[in-house]
ModelCIF file with pLDDT and N, C-alpha, C, O atoms, coordinates in Angstrom:
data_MODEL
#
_entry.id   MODEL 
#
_entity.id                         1 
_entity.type                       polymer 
_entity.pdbx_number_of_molecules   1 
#
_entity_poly.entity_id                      1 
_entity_poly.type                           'polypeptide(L)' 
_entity_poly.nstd_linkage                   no 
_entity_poly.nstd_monomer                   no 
_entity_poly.pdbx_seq_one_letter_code       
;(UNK)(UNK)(UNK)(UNK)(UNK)(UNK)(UNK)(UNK)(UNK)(UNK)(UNK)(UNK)(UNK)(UNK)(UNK)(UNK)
(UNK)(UNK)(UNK)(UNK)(UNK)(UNK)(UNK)(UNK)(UNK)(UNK)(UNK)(UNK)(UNK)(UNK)(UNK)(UNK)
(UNK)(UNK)(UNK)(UNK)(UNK)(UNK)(UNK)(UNK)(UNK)(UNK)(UNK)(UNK)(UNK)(UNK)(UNK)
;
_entity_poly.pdbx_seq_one_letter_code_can   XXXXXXXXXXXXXXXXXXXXXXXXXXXXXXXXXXXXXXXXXXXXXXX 
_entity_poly.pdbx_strand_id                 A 
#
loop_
_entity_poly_seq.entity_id 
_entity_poly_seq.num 
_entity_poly_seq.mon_id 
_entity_poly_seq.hetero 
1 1  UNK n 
1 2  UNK n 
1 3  UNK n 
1 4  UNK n 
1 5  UNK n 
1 6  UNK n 
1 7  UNK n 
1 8  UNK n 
1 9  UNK n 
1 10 UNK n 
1 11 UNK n 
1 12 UNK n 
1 13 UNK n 
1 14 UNK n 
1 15 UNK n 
1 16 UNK n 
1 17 UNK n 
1 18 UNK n 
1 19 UNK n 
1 20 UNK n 
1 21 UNK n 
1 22 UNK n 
1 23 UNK n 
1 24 UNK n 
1 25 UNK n 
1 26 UNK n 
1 27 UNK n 
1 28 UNK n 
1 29 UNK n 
1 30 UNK n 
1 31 UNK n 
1 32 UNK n 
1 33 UNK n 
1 34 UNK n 
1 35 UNK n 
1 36 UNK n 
1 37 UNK n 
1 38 UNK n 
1 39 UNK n 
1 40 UNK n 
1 41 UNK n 
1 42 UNK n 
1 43 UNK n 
1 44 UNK n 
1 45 UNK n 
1 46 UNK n 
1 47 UNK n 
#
_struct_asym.id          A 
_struct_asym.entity_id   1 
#
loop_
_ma_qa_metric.id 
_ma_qa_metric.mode 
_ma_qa_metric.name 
_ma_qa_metric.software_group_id 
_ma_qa_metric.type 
1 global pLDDT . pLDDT 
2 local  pLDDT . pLDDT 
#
_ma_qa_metric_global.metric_id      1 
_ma_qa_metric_global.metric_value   90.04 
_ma_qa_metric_global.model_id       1 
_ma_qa_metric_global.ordinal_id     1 
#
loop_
_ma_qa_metric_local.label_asym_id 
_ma_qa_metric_local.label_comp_id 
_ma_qa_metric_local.label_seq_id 
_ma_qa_metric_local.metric_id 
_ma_qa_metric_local.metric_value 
_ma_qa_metric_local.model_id 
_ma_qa_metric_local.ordinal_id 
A UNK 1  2 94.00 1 1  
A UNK 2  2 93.00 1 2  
A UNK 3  2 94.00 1 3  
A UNK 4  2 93.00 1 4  
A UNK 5  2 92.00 1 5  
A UNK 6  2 92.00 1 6  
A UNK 7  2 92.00 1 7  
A UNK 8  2 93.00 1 8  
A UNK 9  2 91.00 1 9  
A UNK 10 2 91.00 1 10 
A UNK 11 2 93.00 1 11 
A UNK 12 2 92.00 1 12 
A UNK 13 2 91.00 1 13 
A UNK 14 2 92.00 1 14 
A UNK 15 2 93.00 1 15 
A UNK 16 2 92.00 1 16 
A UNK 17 2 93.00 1 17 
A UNK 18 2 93.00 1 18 
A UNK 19 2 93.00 1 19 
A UNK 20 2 92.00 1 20 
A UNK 21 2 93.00 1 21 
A UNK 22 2 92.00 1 22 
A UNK 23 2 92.00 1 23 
A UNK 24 2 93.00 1 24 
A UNK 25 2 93.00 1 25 
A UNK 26 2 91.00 1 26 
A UNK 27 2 91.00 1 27 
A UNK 28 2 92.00 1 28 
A UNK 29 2 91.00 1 29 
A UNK 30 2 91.00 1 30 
A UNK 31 2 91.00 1 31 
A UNK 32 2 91.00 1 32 
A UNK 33 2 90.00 1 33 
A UNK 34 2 91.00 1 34 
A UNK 35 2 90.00 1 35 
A UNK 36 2 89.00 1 36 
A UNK 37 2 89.00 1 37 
A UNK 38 2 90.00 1 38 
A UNK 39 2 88.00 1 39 
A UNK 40 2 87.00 1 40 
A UNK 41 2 86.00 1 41 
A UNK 42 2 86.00 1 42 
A UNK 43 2 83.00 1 43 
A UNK 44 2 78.00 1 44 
A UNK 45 2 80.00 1 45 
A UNK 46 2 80.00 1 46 
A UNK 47 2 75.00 1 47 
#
loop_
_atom_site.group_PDB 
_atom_site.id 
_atom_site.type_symbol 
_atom_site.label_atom_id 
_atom_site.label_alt_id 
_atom_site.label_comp_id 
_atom_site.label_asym_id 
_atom_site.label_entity_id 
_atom_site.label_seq_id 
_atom_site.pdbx_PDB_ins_code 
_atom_site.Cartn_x 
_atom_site.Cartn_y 
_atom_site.Cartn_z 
_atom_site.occupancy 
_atom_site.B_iso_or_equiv 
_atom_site.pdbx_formal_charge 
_atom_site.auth_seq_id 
_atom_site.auth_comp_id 
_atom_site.auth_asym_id 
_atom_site.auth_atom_id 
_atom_site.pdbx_PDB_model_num 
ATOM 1   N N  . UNK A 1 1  ? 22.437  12.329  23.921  1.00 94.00 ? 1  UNK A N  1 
ATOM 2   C CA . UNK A 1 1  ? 21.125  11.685  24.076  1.00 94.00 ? 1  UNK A CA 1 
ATOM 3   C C  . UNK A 1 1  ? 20.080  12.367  23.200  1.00 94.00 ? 1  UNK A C  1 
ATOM 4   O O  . UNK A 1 1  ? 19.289  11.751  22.485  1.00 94.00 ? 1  UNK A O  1 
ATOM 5   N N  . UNK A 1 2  ? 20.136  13.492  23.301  1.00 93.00 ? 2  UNK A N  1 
ATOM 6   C CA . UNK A 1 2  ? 19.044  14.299  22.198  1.00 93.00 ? 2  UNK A CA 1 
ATOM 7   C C  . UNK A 1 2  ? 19.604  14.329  20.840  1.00 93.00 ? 2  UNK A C  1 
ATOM 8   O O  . UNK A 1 2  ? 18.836  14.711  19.957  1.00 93.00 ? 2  UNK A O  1 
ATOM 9   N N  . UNK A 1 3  ? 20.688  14.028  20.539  1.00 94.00 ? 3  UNK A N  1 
ATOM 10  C CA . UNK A 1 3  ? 21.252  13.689  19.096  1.00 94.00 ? 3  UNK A CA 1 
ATOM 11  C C  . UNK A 1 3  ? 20.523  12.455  18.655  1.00 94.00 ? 3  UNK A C  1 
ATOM 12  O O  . UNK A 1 3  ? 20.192  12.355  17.473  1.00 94.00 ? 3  UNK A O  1 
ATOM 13  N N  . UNK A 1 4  ? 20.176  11.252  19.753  1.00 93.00 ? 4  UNK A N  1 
ATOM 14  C CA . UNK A 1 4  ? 20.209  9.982   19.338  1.00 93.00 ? 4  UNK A CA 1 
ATOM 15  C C  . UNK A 1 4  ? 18.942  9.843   19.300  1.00 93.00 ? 4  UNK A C  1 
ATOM 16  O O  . UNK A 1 4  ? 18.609  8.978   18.490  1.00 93.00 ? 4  UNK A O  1 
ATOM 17  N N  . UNK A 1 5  ? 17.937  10.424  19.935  1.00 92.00 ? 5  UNK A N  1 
ATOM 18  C CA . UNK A 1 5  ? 16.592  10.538  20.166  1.00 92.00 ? 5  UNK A CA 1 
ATOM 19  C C  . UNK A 1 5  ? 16.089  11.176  18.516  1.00 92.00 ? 5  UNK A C  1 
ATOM 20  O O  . UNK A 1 5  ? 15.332  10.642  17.706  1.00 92.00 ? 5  UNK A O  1 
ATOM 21  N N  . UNK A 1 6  ? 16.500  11.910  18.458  1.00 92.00 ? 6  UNK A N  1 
ATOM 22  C CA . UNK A 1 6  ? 16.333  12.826  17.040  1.00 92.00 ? 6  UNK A CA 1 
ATOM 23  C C  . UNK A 1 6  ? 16.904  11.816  15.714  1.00 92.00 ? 6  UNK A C  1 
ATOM 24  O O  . UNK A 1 6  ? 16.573  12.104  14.564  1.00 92.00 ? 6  UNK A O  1 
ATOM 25  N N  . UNK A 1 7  ? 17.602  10.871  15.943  1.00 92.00 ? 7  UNK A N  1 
ATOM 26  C CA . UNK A 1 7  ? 17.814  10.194  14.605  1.00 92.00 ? 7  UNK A CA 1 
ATOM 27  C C  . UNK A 1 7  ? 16.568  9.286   14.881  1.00 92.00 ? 7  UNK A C  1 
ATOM 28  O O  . UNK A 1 7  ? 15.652  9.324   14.059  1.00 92.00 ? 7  UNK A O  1 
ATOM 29  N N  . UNK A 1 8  ? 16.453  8.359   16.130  1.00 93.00 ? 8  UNK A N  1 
ATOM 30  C CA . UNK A 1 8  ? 15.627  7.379   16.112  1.00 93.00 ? 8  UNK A CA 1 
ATOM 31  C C  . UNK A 1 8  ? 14.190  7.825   15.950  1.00 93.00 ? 8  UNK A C  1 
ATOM 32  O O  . UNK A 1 8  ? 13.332  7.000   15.636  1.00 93.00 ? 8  UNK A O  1 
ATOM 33  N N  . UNK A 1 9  ? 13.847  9.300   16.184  1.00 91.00 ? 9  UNK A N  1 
ATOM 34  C CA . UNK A 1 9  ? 12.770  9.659   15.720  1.00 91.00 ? 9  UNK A CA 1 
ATOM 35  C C  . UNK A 1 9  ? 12.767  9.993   14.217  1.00 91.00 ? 9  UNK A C  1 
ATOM 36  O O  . UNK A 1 9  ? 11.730  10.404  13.697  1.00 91.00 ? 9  UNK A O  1 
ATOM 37  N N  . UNK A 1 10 ? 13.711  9.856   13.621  1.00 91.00 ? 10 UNK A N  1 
ATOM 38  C CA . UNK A 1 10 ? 13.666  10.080  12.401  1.00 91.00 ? 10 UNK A CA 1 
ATOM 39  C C  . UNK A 1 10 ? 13.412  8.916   11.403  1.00 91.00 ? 10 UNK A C  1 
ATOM 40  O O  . UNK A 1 10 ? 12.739  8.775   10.383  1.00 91.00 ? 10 UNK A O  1 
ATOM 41  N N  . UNK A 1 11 ? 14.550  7.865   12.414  1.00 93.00 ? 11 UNK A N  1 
ATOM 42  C CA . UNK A 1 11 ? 14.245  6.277   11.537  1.00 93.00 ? 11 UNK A CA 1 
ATOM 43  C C  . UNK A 1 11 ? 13.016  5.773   11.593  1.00 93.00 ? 11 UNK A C  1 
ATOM 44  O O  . UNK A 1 11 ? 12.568  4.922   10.824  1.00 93.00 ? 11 UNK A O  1 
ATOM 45  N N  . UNK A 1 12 ? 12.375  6.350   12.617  1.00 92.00 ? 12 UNK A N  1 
ATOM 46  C CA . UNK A 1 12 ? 11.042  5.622   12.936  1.00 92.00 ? 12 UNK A CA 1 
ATOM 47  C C  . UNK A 1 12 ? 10.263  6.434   11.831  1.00 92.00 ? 12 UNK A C  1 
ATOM 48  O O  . UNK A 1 12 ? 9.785   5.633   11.028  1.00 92.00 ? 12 UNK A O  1 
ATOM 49  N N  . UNK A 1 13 ? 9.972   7.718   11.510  1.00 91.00 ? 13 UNK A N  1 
ATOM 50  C CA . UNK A 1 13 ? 9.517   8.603   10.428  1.00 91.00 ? 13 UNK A CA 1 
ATOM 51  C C  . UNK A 1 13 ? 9.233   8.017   9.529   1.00 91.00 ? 13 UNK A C  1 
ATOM 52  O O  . UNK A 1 13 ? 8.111   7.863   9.047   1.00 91.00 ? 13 UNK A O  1 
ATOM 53  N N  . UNK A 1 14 ? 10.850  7.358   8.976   1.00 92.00 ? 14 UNK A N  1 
ATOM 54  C CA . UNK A 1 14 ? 10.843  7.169   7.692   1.00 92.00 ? 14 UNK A CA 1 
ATOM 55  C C  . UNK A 1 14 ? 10.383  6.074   7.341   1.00 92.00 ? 14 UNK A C  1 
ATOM 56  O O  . UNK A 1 14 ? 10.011  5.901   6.180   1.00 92.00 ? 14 UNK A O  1 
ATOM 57  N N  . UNK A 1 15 ? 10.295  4.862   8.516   1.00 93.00 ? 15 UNK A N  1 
ATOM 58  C CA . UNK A 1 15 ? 10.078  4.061   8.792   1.00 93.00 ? 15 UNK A CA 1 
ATOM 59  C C  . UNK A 1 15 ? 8.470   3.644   8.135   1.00 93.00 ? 15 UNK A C  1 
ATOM 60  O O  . UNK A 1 15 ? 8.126   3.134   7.069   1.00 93.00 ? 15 UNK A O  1 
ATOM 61  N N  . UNK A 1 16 ? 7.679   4.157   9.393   1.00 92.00 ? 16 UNK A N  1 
ATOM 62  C CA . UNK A 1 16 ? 6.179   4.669   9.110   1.00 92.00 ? 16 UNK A CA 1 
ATOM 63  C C  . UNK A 1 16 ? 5.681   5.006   7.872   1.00 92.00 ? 16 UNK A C  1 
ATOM 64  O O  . UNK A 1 16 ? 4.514   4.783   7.548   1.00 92.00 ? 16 UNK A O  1 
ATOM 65  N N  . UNK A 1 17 ? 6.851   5.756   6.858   1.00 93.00 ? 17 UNK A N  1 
ATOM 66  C CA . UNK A 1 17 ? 6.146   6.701   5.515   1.00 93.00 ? 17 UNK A CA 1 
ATOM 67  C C  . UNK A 1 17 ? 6.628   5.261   4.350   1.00 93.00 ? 17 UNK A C  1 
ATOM 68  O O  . UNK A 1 17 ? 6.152   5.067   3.231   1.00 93.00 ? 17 UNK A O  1 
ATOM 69  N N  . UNK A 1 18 ? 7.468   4.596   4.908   1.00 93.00 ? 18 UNK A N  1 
ATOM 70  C CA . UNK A 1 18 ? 7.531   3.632   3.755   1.00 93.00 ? 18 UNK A CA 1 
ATOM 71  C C  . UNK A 1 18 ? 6.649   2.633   3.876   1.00 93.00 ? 18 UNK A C  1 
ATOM 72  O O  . UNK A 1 18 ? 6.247   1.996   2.902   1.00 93.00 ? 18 UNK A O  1 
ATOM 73  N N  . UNK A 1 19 ? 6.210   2.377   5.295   1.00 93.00 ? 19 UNK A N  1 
ATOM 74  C CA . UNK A 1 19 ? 5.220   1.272   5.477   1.00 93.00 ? 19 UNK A CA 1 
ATOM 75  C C  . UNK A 1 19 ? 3.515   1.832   4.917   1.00 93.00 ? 19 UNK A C  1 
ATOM 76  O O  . UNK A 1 19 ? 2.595   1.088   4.576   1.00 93.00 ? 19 UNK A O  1 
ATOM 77  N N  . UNK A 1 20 ? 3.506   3.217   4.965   1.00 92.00 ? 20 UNK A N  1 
ATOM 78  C CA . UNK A 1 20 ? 2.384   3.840   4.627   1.00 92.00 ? 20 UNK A CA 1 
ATOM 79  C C  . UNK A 1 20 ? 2.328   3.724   3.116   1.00 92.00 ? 20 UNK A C  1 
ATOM 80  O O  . UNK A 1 20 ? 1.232   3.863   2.574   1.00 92.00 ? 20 UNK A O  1 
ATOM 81  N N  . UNK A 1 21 ? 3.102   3.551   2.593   1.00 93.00 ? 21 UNK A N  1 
ATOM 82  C CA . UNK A 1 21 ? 3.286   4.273   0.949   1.00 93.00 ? 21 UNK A CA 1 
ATOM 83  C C  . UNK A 1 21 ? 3.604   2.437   0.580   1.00 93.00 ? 21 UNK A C  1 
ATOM 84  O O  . UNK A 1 21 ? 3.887   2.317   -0.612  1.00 93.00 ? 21 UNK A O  1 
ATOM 85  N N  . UNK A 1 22 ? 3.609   1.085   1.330   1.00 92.00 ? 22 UNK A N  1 
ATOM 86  C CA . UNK A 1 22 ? 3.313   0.337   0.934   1.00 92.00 ? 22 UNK A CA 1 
ATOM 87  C C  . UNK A 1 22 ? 2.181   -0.344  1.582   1.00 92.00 ? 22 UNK A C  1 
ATOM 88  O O  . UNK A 1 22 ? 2.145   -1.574  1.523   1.00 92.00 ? 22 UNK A O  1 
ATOM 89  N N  . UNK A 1 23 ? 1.318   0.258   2.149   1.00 92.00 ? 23 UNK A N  1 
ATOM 90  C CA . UNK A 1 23 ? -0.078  -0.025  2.224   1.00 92.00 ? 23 UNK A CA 1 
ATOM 91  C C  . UNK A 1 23 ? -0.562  0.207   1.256   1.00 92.00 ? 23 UNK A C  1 
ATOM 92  O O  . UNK A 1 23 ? -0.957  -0.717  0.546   1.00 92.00 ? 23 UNK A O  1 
ATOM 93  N N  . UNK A 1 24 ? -0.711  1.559   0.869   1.00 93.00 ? 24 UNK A N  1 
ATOM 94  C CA . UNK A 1 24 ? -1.453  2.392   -0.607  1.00 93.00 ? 24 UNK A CA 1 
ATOM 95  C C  . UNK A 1 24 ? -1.087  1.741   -2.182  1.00 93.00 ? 24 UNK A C  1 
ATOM 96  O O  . UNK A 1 24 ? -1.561  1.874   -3.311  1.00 93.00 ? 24 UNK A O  1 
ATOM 97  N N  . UNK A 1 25 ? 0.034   0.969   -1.560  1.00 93.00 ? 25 UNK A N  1 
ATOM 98  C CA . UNK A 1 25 ? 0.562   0.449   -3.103  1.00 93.00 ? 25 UNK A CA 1 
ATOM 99  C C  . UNK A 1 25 ? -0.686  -0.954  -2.752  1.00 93.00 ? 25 UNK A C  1 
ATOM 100 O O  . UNK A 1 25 ? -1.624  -1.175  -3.518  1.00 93.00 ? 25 UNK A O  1 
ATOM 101 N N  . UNK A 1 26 ? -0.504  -1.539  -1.825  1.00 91.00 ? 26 UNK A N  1 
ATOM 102 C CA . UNK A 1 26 ? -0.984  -2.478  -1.717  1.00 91.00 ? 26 UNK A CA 1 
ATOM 103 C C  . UNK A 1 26 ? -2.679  -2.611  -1.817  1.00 91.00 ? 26 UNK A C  1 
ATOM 104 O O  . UNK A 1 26 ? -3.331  -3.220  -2.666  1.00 91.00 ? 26 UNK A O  1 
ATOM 105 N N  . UNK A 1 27 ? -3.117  -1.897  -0.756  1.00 91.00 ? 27 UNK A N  1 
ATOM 106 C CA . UNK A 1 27 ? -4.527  -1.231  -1.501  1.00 91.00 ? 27 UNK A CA 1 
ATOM 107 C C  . UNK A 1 27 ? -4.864  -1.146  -2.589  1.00 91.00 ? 27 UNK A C  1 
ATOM 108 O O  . UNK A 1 27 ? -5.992  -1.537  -2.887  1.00 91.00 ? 27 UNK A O  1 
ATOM 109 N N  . UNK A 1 28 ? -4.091  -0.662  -3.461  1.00 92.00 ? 28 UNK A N  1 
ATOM 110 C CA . UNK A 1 28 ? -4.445  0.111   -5.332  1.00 92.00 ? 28 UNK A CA 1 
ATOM 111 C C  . UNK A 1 28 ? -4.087  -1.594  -5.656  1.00 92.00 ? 28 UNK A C  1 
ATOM 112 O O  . UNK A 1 28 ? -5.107  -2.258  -5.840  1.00 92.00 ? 28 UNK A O  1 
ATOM 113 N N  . UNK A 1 29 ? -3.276  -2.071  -5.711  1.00 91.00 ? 29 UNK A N  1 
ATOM 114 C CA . UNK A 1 29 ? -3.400  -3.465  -6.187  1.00 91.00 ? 29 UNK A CA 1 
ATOM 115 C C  . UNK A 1 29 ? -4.542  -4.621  -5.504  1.00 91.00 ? 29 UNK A C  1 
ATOM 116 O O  . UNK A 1 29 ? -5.071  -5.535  -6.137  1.00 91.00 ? 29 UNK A O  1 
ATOM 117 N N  . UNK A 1 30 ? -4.693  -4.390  -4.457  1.00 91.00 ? 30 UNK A N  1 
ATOM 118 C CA . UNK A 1 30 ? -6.043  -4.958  -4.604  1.00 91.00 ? 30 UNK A CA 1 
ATOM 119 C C  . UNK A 1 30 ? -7.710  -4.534  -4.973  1.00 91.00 ? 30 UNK A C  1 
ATOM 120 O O  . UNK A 1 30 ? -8.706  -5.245  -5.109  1.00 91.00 ? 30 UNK A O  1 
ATOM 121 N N  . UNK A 1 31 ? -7.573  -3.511  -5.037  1.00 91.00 ? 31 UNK A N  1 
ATOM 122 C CA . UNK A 1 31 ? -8.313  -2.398  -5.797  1.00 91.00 ? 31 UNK A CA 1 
ATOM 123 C C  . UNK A 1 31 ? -8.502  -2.903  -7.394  1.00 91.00 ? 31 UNK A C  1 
ATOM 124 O O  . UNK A 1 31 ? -9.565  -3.069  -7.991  1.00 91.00 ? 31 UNK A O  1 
ATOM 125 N N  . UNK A 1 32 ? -7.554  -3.035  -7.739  1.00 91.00 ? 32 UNK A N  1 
ATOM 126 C CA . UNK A 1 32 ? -7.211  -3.020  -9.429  1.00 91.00 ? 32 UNK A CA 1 
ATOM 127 C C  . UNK A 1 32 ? -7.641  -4.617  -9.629  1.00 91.00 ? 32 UNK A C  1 
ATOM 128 O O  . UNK A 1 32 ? -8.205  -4.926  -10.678 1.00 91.00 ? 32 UNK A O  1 
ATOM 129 N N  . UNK A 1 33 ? -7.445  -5.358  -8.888  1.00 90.00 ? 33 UNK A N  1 
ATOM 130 C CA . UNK A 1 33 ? -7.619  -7.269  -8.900  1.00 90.00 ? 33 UNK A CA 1 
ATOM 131 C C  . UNK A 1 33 ? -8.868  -7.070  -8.934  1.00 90.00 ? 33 UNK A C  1 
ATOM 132 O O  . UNK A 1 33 ? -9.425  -7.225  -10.021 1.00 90.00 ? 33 UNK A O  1 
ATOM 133 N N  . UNK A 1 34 ? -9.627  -6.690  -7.815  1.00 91.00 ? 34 UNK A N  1 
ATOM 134 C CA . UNK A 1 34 ? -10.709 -6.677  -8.024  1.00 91.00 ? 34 UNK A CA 1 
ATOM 135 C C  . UNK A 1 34 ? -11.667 -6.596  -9.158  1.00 91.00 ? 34 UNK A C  1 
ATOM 136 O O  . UNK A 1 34 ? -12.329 -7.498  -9.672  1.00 91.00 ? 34 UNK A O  1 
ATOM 137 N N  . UNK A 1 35 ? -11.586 -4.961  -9.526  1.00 90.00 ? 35 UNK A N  1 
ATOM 138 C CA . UNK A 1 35 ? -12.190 -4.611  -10.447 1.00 90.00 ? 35 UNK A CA 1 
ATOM 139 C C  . UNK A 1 35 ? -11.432 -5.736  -11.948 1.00 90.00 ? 35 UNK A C  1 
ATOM 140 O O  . UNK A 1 35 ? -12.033 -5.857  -13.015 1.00 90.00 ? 35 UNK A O  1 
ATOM 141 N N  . UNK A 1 36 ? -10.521 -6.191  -11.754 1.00 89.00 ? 36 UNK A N  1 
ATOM 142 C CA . UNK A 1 36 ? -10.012 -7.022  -13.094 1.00 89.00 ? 36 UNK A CA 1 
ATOM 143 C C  . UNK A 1 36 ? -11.116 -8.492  -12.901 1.00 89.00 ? 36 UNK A C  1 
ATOM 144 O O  . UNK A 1 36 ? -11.733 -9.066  -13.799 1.00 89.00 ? 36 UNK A O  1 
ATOM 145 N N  . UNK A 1 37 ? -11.090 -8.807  -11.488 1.00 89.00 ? 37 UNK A N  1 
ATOM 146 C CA . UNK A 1 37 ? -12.004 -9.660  -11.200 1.00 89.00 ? 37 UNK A CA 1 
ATOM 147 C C  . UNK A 1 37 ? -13.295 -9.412  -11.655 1.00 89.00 ? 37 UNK A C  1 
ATOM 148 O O  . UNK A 1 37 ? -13.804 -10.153 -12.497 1.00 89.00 ? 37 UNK A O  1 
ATOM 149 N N  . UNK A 1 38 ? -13.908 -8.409  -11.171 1.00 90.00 ? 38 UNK A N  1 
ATOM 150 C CA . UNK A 1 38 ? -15.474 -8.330  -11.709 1.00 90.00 ? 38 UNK A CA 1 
ATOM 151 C C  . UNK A 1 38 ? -15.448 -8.061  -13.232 1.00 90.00 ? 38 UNK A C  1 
ATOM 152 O O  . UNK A 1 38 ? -16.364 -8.587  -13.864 1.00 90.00 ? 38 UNK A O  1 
ATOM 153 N N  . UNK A 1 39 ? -14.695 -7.449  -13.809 1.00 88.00 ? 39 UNK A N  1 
ATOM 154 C CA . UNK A 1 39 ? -14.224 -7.117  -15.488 1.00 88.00 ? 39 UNK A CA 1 
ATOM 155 C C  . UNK A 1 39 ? -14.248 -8.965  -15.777 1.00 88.00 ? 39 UNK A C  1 
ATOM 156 O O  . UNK A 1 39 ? -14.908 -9.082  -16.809 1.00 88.00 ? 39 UNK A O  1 
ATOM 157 N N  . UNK A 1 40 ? -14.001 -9.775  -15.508 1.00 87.00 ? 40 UNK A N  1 
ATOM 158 C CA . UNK A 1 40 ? -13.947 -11.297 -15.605 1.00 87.00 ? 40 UNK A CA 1 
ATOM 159 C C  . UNK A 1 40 ? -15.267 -12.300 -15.699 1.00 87.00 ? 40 UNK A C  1 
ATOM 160 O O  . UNK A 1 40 ? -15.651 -13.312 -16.287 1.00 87.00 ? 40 UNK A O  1 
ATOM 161 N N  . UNK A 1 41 ? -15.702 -11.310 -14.703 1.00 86.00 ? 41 UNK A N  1 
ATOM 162 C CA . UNK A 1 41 ? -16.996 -12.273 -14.102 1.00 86.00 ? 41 UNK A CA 1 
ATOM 163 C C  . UNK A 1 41 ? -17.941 -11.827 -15.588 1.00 86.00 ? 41 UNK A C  1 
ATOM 164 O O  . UNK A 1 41 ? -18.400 -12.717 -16.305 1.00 86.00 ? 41 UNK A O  1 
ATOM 165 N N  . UNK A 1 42 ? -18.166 -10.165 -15.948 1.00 86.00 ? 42 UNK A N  1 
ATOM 166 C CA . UNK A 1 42 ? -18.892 -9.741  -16.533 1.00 86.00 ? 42 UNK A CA 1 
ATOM 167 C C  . UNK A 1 42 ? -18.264 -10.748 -17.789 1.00 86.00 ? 42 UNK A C  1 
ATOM 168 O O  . UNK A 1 42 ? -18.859 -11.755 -18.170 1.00 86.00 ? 42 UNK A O  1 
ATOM 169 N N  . UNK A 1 43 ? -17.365 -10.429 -18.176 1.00 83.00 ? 43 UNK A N  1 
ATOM 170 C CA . UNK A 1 43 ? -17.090 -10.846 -19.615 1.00 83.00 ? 43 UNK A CA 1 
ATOM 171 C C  . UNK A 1 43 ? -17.926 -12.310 -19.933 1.00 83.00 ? 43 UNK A C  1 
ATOM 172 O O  . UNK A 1 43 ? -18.794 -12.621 -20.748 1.00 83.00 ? 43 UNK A O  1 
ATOM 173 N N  . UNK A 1 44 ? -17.027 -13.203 -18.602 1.00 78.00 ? 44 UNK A N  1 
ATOM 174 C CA . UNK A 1 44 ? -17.328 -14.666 -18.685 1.00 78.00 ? 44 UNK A CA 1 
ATOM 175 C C  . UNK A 1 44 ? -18.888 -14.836 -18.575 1.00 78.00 ? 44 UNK A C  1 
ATOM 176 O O  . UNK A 1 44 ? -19.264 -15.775 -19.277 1.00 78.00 ? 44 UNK A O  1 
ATOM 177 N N  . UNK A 1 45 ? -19.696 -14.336 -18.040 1.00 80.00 ? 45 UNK A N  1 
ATOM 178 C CA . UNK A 1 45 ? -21.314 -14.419 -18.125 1.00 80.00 ? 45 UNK A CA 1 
ATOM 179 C C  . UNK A 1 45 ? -21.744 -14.111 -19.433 1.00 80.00 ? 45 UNK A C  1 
ATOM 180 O O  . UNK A 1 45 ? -22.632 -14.814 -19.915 1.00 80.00 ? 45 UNK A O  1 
ATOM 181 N N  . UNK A 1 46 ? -21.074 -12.796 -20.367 1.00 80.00 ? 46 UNK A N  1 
ATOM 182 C CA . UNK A 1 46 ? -21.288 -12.685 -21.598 1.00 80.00 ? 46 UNK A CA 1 
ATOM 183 C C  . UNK A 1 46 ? -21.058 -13.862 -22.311 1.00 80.00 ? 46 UNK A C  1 
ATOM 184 O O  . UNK A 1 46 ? -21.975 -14.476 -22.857 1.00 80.00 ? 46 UNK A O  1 
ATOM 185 N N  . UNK A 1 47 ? -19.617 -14.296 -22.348 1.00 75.00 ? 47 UNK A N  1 
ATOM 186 C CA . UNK A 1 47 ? -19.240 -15.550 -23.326 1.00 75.00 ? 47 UNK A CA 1 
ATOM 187 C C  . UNK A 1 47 ? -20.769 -16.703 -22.854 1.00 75.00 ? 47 UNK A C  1 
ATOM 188 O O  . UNK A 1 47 ? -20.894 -17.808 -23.381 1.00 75.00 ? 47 UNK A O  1 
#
């Protein structure tokens, strides 16, 4: 039982750090749209 507890706390770990590390991916890409967005807006008001 403490063998099995210790993996499932582990799957859950790893679990968590991949869902974390695709938030941050996901964040920085909407981060980056954005600013490509306002980089758009500016240009297109220039033209």
């Amino acid at each position: 039982l403490a063998l099995y507890k210790k993996t499932m706390e582990d799957r859950l770990l790893e679990t968590y750090q991949q869902l974390t590390e695709a938030n941050q991916k996901l964040t920085q890409e909407i981060e980056n749209h954005k600013k490509a967005r306002q980089a758009l807006q500016i240009n297109h008001a220039k033209y």
